[in-house]
Protein backbone atom coordinates (compact mmCIF):
# COMPACT_ATOMS: atom_id res chain seq x y z
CA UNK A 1 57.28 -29.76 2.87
CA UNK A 2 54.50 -31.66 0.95
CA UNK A 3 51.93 -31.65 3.37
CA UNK A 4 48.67 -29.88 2.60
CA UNK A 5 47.48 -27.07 5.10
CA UNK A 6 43.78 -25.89 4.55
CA UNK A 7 45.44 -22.52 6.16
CA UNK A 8 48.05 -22.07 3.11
CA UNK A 9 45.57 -23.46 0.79
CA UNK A 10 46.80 -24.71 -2.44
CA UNK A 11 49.54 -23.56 -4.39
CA UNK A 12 49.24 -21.97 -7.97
CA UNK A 13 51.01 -24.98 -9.60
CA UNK A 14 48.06 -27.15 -7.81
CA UNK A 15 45.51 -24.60 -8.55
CA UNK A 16 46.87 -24.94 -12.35
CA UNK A 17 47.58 -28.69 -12.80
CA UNK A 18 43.90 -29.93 -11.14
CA UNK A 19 41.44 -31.58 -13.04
CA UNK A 20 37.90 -30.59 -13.81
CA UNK A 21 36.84 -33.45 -11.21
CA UNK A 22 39.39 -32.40 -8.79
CA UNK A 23 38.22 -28.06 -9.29
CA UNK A 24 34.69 -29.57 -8.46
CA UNK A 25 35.42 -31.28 -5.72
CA UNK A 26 37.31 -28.97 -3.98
CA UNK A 27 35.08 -25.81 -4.59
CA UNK A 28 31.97 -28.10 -3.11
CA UNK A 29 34.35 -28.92 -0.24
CA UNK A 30 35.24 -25.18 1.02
CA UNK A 31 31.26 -24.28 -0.10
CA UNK A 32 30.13 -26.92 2.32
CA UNK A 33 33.27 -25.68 4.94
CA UNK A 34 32.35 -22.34 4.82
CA UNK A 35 28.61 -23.09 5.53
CA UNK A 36 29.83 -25.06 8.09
CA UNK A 37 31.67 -22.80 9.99
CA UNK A 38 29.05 -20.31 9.53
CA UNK A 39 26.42 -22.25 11.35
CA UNK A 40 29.22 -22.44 13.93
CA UNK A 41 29.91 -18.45 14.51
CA UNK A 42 26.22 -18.23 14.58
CA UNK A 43 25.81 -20.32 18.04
CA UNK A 44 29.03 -18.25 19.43
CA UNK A 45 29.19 -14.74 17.62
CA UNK A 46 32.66 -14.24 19.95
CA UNK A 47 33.81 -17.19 17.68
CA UNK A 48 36.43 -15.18 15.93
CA UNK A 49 38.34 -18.00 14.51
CA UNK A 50 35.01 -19.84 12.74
CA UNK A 51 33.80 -16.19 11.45
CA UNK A 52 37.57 -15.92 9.76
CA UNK A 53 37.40 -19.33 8.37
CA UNK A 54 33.76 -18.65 7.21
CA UNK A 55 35.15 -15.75 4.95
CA UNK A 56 38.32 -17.57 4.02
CA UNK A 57 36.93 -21.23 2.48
CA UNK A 58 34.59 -19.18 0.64
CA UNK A 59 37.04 -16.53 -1.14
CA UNK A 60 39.43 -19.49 -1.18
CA UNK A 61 36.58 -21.25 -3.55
CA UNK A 62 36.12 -18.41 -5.62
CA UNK A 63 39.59 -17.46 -6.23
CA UNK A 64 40.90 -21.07 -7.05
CA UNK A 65 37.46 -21.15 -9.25
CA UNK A 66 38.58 -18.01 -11.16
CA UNK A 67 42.26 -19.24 -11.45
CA UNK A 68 41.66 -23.01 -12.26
CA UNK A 69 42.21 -23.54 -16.40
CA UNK A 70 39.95 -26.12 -15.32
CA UNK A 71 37.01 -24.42 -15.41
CA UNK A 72 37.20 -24.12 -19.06
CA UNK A 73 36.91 -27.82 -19.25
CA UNK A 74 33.43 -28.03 -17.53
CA UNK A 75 30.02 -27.96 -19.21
CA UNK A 76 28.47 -26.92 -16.38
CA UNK A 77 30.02 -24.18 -14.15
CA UNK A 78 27.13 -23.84 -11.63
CA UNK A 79 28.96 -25.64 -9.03
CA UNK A 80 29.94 -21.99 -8.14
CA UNK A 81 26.93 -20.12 -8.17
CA UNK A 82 26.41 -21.20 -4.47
CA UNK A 83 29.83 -20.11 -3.64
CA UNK A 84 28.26 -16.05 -5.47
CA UNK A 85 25.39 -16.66 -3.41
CA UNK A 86 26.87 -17.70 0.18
CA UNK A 87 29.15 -14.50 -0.72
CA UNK A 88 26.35 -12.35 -0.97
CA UNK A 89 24.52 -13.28 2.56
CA UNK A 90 28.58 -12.93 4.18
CA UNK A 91 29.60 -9.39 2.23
CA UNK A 92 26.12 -8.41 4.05
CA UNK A 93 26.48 -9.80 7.50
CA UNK A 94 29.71 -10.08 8.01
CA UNK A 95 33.14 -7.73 8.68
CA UNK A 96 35.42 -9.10 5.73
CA UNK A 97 38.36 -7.78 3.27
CA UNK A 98 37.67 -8.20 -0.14
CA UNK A 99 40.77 -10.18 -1.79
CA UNK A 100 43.26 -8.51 -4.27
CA UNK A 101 43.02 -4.85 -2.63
CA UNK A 102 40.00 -4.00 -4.23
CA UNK A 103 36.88 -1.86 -2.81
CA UNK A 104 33.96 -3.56 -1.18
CA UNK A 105 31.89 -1.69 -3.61
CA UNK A 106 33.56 -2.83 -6.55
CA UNK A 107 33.91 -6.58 -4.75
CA UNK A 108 30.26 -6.62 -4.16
CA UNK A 109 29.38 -5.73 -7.79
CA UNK A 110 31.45 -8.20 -9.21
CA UNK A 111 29.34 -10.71 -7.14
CA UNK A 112 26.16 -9.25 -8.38
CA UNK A 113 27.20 -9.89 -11.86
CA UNK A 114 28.46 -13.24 -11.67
C-alpha cells in the first residue's frame, strides 16, 4: 500500500531519498501541525487525541530532521530551531515519552543544547 498516513509517518527510504526542499517543507508542515493541534488541546484539555498528535508531529519533525541526509545539503538549518523551541514549552507542559527509550532528563538536555 502506497498511500501516505500522517499516523505511520514516512518511511526511512522516504526519510532518506527527500530533497533539501522536500526536508523543509515537511518539518514546517508538522511545526505548523503541532502548533495547531496545540491551540486545539488548549480549548478542550480532555482532548486526548489533539494533546497526542501535539507531541507526535513535533518528535516526528525532529526525528526525520536528525535522520534526513538532507540536512547536510542546507545552508541554513534554522528551519528547526522552532521545532527545539515548541519542544521545550511541550517537555514542560505536557505528559510525553521521549523517543528512542531515553530519559526525560537526558531528552530535555539534548534540547537545551541544540
Amino acid at each position: 500500500d502506497d498511500e501516505f498516513s500522517w499516523e505511520s509517518g514516512f518511511s526511512h527510504s522516504e526519510i532518506y531519498s527527500m530533497g533539501p526542499k522536500s526536508l523543509v517543507t515537511i518539518v514546517k508542515t508538522l511545526i505548523g501541525s503541532s502548533k495547531l493541534w496545540q491551540r486545539i488541546f488548549l480549548s478542550d484539555f480532555n482532548n486526548e487525541e489533539a494533546e497526542r498528535r501535539v507531541i507526535k508531529c513535533c518528535m516526528d519533525a525532529l526525528d526525520i530532521f536528525n535522520k534526513a541526509p538532507a540536512k547536510r545539503q542546507l545552508s541554513d538549518r534554522s528551519v528547526i530551531f522552532p521545532c527545539y523551541s515548541f519542544m521545550n514549552v511541550i517537555s514542560k507542559t505536557l505528559t510525553y515519552t521521549p523517543p528512542n527509550n531515553i530519559s526525560k532528563v537526558d531528552f530535555e538536555m539534548t534540547l537545551a543544547e541544540n
